[in-house]
Each structure stands twice: as structure tokens, then as C-alpha cells.
C-alpha atoms as a PDB file:
ATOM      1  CA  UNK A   1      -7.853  17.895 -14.981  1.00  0.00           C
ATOM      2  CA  UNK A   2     -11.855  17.659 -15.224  1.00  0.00           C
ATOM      3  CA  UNK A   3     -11.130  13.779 -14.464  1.00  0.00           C
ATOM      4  CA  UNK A   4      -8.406  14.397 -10.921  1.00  0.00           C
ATOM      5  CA  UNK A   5     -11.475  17.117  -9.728  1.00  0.00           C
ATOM      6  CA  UNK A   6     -14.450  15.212 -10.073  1.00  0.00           C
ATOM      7  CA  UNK A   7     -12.798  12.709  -8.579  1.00  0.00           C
ATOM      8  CA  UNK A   8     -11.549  14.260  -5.881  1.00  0.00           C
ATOM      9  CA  UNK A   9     -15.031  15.762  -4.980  1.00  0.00           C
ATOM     10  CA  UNK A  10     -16.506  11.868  -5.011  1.00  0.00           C
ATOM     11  CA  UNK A  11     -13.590  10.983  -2.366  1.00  0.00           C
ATOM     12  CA  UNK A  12     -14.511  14.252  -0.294  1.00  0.00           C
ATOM     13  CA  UNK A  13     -18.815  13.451  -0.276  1.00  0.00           C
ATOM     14  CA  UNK A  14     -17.505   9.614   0.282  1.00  0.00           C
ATOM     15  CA  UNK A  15     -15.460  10.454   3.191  1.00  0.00           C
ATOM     16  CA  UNK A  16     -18.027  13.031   4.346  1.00  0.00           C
ATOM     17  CA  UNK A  17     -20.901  10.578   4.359  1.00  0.00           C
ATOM     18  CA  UNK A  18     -18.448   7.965   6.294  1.00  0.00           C
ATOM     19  CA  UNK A  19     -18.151  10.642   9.218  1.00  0.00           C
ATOM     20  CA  UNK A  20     -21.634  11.442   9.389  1.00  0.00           C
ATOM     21  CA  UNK A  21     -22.142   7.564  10.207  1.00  0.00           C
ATOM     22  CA  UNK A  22     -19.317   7.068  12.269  1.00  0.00           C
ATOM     23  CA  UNK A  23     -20.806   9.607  14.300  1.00  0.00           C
ATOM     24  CA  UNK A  24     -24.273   7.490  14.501  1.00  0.00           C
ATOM     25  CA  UNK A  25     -22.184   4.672  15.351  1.00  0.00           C
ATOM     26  CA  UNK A  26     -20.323   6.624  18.265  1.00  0.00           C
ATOM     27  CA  UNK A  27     -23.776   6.886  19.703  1.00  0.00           C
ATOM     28  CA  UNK A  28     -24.202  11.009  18.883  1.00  0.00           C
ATOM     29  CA  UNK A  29     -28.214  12.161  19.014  1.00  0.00           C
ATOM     30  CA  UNK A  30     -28.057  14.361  16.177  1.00  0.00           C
ATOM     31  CA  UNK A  31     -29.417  12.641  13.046  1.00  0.00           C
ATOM     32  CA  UNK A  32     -26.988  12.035  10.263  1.00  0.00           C
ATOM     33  CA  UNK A  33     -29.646   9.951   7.825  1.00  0.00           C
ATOM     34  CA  UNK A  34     -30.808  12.627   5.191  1.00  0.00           C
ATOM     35  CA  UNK A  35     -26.816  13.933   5.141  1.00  0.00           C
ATOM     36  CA  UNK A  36     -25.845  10.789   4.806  1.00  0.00           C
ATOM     37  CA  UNK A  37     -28.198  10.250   1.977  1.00  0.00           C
ATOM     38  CA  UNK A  38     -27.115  13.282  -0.070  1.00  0.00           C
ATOM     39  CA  UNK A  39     -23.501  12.989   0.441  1.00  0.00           C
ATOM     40  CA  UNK A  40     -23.549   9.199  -0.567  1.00  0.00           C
ATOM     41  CA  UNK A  41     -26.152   9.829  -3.673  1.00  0.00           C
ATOM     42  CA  UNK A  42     -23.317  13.163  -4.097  1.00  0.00           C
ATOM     43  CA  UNK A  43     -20.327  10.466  -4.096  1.00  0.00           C
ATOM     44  CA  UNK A  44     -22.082   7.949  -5.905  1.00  0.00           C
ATOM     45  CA  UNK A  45     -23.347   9.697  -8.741  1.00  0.00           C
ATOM     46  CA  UNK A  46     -19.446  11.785  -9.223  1.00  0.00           C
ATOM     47  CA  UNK A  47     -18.103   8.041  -8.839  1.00  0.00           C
ATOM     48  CA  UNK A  48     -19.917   6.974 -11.864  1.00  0.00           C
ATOM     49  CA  UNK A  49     -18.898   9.449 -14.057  1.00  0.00           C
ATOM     50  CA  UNK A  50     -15.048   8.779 -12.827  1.00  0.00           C
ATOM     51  CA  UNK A  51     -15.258   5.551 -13.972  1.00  0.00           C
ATOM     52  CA  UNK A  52     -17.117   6.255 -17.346  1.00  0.00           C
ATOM     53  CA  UNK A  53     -14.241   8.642 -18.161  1.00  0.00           C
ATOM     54  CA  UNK A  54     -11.734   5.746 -16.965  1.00  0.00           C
ATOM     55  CA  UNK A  55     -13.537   3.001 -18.572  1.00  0.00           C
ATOM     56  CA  UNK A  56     -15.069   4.473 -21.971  1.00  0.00           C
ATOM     57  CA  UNK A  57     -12.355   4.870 -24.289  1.00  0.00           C
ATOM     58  CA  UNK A  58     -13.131   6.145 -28.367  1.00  0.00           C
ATOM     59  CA  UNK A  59     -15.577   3.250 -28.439  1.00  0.00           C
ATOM     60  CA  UNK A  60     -13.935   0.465 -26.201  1.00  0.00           C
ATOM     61  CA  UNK A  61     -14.074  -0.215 -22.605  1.00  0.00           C
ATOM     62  CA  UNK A  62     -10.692  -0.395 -20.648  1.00  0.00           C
ATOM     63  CA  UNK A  63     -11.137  -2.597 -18.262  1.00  0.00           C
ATOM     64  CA  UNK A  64      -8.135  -3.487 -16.355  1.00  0.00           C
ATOM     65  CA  UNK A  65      -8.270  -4.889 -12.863  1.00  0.00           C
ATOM     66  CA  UNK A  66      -8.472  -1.636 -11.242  1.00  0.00           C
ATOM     67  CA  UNK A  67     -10.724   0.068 -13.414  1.00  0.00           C
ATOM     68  CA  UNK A  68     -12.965  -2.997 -12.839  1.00  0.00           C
ATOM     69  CA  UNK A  69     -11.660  -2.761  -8.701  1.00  0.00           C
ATOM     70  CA  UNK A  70     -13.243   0.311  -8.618  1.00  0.00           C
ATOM     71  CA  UNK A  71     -16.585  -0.375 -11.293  1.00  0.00           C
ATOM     72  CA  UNK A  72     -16.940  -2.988  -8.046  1.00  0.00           C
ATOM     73  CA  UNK A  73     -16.474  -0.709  -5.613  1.00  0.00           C
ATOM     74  CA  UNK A  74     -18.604   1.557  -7.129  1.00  0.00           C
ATOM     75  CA  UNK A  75     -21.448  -1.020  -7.591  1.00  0.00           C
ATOM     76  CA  UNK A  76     -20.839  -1.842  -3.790  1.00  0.00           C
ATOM     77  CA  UNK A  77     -22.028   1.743  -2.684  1.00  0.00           C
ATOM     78  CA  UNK A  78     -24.826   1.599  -4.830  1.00  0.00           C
ATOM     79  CA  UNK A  79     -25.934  -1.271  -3.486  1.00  0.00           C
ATOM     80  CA  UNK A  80     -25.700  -0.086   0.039  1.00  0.00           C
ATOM     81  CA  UNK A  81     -27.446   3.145  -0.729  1.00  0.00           C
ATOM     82  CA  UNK A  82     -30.703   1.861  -2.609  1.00  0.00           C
ATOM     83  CA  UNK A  83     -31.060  -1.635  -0.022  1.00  0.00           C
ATOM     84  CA  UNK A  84     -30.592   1.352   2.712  1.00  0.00           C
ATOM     85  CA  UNK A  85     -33.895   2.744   2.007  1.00  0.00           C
ATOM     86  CA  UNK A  86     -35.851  -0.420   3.164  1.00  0.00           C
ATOM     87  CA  UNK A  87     -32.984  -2.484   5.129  1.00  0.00           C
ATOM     88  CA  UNK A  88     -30.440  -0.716   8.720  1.00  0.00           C
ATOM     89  CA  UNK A  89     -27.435  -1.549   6.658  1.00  0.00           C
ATOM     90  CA  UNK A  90     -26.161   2.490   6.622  1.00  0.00           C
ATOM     91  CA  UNK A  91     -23.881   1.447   9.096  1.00  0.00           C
ATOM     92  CA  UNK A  92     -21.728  -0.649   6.747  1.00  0.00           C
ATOM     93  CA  UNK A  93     -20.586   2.436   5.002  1.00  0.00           C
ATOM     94  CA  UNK A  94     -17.958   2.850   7.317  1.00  0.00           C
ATOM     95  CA  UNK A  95     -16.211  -0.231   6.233  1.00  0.00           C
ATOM     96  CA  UNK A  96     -17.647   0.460   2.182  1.00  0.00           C
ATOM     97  CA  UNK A  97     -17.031   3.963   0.897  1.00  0.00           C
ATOM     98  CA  UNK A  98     -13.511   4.087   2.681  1.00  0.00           C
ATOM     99  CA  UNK A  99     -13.043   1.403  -0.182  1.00  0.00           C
ATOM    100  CA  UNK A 100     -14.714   3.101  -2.824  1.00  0.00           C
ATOM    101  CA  UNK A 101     -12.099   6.363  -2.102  1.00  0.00           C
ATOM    102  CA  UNK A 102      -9.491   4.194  -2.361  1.00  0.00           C
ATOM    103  CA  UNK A 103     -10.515   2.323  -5.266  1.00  0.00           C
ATOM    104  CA  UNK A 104     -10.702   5.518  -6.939  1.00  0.00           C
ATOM    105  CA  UNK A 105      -7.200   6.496  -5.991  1.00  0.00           C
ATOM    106  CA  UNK A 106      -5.510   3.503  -7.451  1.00  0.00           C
ATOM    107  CA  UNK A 107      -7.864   4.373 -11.015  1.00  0.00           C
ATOM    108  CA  UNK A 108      -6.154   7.871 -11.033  1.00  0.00           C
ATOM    109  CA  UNK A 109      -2.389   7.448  -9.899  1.00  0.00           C
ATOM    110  CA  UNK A 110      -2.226   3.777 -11.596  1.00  0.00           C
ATOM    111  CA  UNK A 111      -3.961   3.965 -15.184  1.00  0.00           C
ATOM    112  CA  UNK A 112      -3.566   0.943 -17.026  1.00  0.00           C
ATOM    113  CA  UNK A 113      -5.127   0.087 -20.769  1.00  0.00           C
ATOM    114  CA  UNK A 114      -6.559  -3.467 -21.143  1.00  0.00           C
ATOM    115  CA  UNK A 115      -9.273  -2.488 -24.032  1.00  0.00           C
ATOM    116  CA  UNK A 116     -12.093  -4.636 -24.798  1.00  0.00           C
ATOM    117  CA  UNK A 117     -15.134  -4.791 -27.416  1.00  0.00           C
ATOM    118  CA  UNK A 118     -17.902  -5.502 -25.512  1.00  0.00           C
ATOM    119  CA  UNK A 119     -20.134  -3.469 -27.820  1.00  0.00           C
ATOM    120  CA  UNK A 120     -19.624  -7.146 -30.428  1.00  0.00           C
ATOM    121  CA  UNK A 121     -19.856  -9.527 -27.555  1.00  0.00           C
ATOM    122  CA  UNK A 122     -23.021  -8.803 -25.693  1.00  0.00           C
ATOM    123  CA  UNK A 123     -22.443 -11.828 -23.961  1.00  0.00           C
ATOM    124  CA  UNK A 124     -19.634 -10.594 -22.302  1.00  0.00           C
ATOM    125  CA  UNK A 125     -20.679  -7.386 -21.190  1.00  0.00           C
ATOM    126  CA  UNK A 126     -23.480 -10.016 -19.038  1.00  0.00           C
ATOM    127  CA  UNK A 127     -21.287 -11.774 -17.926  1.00  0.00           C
ATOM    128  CA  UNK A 128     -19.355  -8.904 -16.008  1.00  0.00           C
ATOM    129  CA  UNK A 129     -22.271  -7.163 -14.990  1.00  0.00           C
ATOM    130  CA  UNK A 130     -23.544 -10.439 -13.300  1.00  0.00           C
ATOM    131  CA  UNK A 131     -20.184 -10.795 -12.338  1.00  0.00           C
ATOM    132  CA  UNK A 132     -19.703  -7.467 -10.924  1.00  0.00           C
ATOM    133  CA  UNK A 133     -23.253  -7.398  -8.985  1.00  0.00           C
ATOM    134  CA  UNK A 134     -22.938 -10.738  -7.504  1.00  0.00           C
ATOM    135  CA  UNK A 135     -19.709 -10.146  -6.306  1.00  0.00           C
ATOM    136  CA  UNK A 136     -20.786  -6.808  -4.647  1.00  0.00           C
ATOM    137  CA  UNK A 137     -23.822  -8.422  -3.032  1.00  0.00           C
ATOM    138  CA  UNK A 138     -21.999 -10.703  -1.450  1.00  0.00           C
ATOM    139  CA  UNK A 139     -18.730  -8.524  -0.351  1.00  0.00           C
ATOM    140  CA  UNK A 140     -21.749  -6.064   1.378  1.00  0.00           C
ATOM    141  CA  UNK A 141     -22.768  -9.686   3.424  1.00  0.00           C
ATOM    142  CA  UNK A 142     -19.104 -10.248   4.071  1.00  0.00           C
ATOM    143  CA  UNK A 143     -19.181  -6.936   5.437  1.00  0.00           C
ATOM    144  CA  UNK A 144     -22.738  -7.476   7.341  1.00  0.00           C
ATOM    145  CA  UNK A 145     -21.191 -10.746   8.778  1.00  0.00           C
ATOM    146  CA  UNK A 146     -18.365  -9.065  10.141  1.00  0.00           C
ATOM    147  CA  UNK A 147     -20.758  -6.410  11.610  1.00  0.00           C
ATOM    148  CA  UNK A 148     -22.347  -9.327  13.253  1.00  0.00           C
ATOM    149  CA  UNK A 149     -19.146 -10.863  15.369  1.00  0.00           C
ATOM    150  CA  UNK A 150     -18.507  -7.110  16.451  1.00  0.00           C
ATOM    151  CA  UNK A 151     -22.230  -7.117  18.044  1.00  0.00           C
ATOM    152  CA  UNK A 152     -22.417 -10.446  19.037  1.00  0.00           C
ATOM    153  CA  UNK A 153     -18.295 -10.332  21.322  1.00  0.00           C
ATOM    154  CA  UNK A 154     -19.947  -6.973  22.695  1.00  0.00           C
ATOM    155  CA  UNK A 155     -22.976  -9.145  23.942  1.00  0.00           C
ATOM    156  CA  UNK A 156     -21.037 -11.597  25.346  1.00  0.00           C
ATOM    157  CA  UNK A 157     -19.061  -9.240  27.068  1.00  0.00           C
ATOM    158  CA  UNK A 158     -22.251  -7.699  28.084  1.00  0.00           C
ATOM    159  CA  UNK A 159     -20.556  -4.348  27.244  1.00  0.00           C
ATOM    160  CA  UNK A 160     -24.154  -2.195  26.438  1.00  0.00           C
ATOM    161  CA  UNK A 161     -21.677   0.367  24.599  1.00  0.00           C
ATOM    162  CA  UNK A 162     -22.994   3.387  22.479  1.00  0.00           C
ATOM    163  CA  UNK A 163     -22.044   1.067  19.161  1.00  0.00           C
ATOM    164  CA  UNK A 164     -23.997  -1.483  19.978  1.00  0.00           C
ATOM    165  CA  UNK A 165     -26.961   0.313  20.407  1.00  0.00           C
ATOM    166  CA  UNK A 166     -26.753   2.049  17.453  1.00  0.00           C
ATOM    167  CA  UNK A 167     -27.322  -0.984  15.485  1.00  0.00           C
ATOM    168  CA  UNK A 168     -30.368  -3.202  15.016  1.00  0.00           C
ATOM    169  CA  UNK A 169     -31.576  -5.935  16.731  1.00  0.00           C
ATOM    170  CA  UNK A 170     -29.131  -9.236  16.436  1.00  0.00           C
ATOM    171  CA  UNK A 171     -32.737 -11.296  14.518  1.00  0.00           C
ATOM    172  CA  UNK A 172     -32.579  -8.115  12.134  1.00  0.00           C
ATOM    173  CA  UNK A 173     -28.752  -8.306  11.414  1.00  0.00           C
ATOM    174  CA  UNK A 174     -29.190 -12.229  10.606  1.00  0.00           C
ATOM    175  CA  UNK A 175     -32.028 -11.703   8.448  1.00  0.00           C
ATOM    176  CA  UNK A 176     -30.591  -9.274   6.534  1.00  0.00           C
ATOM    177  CA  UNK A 177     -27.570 -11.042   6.094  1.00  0.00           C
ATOM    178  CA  UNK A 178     -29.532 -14.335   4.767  1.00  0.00           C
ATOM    179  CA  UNK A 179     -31.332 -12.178   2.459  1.00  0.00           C
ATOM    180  CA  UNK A 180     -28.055 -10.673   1.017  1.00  0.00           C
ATOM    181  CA  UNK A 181     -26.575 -14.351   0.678  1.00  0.00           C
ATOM    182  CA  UNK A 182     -29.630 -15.338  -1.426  1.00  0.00           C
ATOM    183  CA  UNK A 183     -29.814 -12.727  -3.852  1.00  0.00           C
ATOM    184  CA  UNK A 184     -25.671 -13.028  -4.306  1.00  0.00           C
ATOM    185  CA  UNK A 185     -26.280 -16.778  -4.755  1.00  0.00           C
ATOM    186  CA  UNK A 186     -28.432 -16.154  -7.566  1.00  0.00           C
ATOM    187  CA  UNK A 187     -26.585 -13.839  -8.607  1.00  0.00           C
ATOM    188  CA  UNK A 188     -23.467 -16.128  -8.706  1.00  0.00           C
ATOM    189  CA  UNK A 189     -25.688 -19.215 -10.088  1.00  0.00           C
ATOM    190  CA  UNK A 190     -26.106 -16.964 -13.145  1.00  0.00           C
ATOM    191  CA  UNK A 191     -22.863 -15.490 -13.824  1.00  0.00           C
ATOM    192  CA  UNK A 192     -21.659 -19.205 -13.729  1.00  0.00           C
ATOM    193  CA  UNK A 193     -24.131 -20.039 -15.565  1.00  0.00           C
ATOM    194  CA  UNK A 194     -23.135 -17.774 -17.847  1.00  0.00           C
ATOM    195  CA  UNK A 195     -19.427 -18.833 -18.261  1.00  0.00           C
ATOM    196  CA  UNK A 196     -20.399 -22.073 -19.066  1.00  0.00           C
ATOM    197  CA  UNK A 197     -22.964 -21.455 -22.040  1.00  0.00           C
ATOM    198  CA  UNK A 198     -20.852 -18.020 -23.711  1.00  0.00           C
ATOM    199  CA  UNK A 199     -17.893 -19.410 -23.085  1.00  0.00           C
ATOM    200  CA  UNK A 200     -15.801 -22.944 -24.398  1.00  0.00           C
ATOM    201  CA  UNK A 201     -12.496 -21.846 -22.531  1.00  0.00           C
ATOM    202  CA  UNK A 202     -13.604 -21.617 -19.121  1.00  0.00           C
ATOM    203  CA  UNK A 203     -11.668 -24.696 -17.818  1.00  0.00           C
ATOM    204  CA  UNK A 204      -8.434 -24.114 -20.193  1.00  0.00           C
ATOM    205  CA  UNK A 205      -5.094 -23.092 -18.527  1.00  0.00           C
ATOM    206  CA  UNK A 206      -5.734 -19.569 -18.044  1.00  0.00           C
ATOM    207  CA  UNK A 207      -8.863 -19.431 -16.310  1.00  0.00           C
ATOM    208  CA  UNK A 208      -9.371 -22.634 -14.905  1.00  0.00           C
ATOM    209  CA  UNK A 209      -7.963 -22.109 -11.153  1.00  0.00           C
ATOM    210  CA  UNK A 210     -10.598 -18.698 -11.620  1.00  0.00           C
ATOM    211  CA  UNK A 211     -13.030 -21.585 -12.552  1.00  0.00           C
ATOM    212  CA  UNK A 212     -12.359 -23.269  -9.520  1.00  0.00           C
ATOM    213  CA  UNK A 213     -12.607 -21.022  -7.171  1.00  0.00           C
ATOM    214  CA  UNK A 214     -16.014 -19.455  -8.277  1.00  0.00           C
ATOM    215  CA  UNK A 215     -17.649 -22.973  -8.096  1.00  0.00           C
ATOM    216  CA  UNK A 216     -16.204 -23.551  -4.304  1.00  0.00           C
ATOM    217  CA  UNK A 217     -17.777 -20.489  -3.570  1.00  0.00           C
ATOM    218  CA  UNK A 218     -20.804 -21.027  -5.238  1.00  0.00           C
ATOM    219  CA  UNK A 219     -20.402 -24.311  -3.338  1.00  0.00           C
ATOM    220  CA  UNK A 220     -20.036 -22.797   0.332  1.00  0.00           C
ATOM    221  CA  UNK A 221     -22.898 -20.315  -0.524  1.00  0.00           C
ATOM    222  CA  UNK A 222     -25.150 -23.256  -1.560  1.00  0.00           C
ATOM    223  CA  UNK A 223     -23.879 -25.067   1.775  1.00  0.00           C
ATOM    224  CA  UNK A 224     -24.725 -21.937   3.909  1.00  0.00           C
ATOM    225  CA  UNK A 225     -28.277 -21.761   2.722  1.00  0.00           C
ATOM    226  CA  UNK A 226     -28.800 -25.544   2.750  1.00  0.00           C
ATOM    227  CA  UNK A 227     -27.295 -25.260   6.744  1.00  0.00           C
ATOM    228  CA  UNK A 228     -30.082 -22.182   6.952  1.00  0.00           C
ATOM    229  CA  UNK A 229     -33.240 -23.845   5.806  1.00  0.00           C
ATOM    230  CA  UNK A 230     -32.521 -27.309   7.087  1.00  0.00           C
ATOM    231  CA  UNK A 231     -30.760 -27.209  10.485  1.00  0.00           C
ATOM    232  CA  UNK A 232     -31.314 -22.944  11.203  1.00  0.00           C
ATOM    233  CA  UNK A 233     -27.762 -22.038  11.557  1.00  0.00           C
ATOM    234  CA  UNK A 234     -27.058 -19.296  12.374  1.00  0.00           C
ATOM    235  CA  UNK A 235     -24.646 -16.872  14.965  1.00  0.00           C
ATOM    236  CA  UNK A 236     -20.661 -17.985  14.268  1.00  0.00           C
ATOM    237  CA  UNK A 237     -21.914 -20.535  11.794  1.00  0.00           C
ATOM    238  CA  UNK A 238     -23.064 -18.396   9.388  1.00  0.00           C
ATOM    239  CA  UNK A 239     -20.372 -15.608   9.846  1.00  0.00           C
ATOM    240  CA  UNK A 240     -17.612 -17.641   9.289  1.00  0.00           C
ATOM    241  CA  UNK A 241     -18.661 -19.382   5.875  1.00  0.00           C
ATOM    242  CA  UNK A 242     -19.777 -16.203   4.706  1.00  0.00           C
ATOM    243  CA  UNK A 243     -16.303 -15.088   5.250  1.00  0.00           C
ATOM    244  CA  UNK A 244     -15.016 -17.795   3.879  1.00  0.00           C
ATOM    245  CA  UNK A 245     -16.707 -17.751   0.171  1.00  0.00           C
ATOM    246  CA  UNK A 246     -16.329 -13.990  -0.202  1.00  0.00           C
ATOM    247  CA  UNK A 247     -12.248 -15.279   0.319  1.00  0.00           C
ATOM    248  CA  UNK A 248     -12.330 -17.506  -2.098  1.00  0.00           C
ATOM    249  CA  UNK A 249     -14.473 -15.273  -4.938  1.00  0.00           C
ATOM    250  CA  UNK A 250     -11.816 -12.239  -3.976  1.00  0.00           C
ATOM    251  CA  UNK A 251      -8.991 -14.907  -4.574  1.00  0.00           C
ATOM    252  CA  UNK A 252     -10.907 -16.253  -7.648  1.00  0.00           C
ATOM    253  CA  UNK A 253     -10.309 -12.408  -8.992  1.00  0.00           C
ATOM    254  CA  UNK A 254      -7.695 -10.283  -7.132  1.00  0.00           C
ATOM    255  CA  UNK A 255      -5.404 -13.613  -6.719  1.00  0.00           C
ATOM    256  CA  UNK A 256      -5.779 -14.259 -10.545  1.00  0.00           C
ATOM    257  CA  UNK A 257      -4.160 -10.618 -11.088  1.00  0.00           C
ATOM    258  CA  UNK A 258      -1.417 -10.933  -8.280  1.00  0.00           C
ATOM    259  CA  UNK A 259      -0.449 -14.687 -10.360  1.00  0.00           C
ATOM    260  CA  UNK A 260      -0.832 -12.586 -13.798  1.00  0.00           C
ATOM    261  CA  UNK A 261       1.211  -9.469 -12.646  1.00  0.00           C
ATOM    262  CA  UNK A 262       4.379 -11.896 -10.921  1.00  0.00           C
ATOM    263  CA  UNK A 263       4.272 -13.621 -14.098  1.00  0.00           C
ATOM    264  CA  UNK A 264       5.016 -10.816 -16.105  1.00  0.00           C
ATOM    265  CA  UNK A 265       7.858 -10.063 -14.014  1.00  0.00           C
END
């Protein structure tokens, strides 16, 4: 009961701190930025205990795919909220803590057990934390790419809208974007990294198409920054690998459990 009510408070402050920026985004004067700070700290904070209580069981960690869906989601917001302080991507909220509420759902109406020792294998607690934070980095540039086409078809339309003046500059939106693909390349560079030296089983049966997958991300993230420094792309470019290697880490993970779960049937 403790569990279903804390919860439900973190999906009330997350959906509360979503209207206060749609609101920005609908071009209304009144300033939403310190409620949308307390409401998402509010959410966040709730969120983490929800998924200590779904996670920590007598010792081991139960990390199923949703469980770990929503440690994601969780690590998404945070992410948002601290790079918020110093970068204009509030506005991504409205696409990011919808996803955190319904991450949360699934954990409570879906509980699963999948326990793990990670407390004897430090090495694999890294590895999903690097896991886990690269793959939020670069979902929130997914998300800032997407962002991006909306503001760049209103341009072209020349369609001066309240939404597009409520967010930043088109340099500042590329910028931050570029800055969001580095970090979750390095990111990714380690938690492969990672795989390769902790691991001996990475490219057996069960996980090599997972394998796969991360390193033609890691691949099109490598390309995107090469395309960057070299030849300055930018615009469409940009937006549409970015896309296209946050598709192929969320196959590399959500397709592995859709294969795992028809298999069991």
C-alpha cells in the first residue's frame, strides 16, 4: 500500500510538472520554472524510492526489463532536471516524464522477479549503470533532435507560432544536442568497453544480436561526430542519425525482451 501511494504521488508531481511546461510551451507569460523545479525534484526524488522498493529485494536486486524500463526512465528525468540548471532543455519534459509515469505504471500493475547478485559482481552493477546512463543521455538527444525538426518545419513554414518562440535559438538547440551526443558516446564507448573486458560471453548465442546492435550504434554515433567535426553537419543530417542510433540501442534492449518473451510462448 506504502509502495501504490508513493507512487501514485510521483505520477501526480510528474504530470504536474509536464503541465506547468506545456503551458510555457503554449506561449503563457506566467513563469512555470521554480514550479517546475519543485514538482520535478518532488517526482524525481518519490520515483527513486519506487524503484528501490521494486528493485531491492532481501539483499538482491530484481531487475527485470521493466523494473530496469523504469530505473531508465527514472535516470532520464534526472538527467533532464540537473543539465536543466545550465542548458534550455525544460522543454523536453513534455515528451520525458509522460514516460517516466508510465514506466512506473507498468512496475506496479506488471511485477515480475528476475533476481540478481550484483552485490558479488561489482562488475556488473558498472556495467548497467554505464549502461543505464548512456542510454538515457542519448534517448534525452533523441528527444532534443526531435525537438529540432518541430522548430526547424515551423521555420520553414515561417509560422512565428507561440511554440516556437518559447524555445531557444536553432545554434542553441544544435549545440546542445552535439554536446548530449558526446557525453552518450562516451558513455557508450565505456559500457562497451566494459562488456568486452567483464565479460567472455558477449558474442555467444544469447547476447550476440544485443552485441550487434550496441556496436552499430556506437558506430552511427562515432559517424555523427566524425560528420560534425569534419564536414559541420548539421540541420536534418544530424536529426536523422541521431534517430537512427537511439533505434537501434532501444532495439538492442526492448527488441531483445520482445524475442525473449515470444520465445517463451
Amino acid at each position: 500500500m506504502q509502495l501504490l501511494i508513493v507512487a501514485s504521488i510521483a505520477m501526480l508531481c510528474y504530470l504536474g510538472a509536464t503541465g506547468m511546461q506545456s503551458l510555457s510551451l503554449a506561449g503563457h507569460r506566467l513563469s512555470v520554472r521554480k514550479p517546475w523545479f519543485v514538482l520535478a525534484c518532488f517526482a524525481i526524488l518519490l520515483h527513486a524510492f519506487v524503484i528501490y522498493r521494486l528493485v531491492d529485494v532481501h539483499g538482491l536486486q530484481n531487475l527485470t526489463y521493466i523494473n530496469v524500463t523504469t530505473l531508465i526512465a527514472w535516470m532520464i528525468c534526472l538527467i533532464t532536471l540537473l543539465t536543466a540548471f545550465y542548458q534550455p532543455i525544460a522543454n523536453l519534459s513534455v515528451f520525458l516524464f509522460p514516460f517516466a509515469i508510465f514506466s512506473i505504471l507498468l512496475a506496479i500493475v506488471f511485477p515480475g522477479h528476475h533476481l540478481i547478485a550484483t552485490d558479488a559482481s561489482p562488475e556488473m552493477l558498472v556495467h548497467i549503470w554505464l549502461a543505464v546512463i548512456a542510454f538515457s543521455v542519448l534517448a534525452i538527444a533523441a528527444i532534443q533532435a526531435v525537438f529540432m525538426a518541430l522548430q526547424q518545419k515551423l521555420l520553414r513554414l515561417k509560422r512565428l507560432d507561440k511554440f516556437l518562440q518559447a524555445l531557444p535559438p536553432v545554434e542553441t538547440m544544435e549545440r546542445v544536442l552535439f554536446r548530449l551526443i558526446m557525453t552518450g558516446f562516451v558513455l557508450l564507448s565505456a559500457m562497451l568497453a566494459t562488456s568486452f573486458i567483464f565479460f567472455n560471453d558477449v558474442l555467444s548465442p544469447p547476447w550476440l544480436h544485443q552485441t550487434i546492435l550496441s556496436l552499430l550504434a556506437w558506430l552511427v554515433f562515432a559517424f555523427i561526430l566524425f560528420g560534425r567535426y569534419f564536414f559541420g553537419w548539421r540541420g536534418k543530417v544530424a536529426i536523422r542519425w541521431t534517430c537512427f542510433g537511439v533505434l537501434l540501442l532501444v532495439l538492442a534492449y526492448f527488441g531483445t525482451a520482445l524475442l525473449e518473451s515470444l520465445f517463451h510462448i
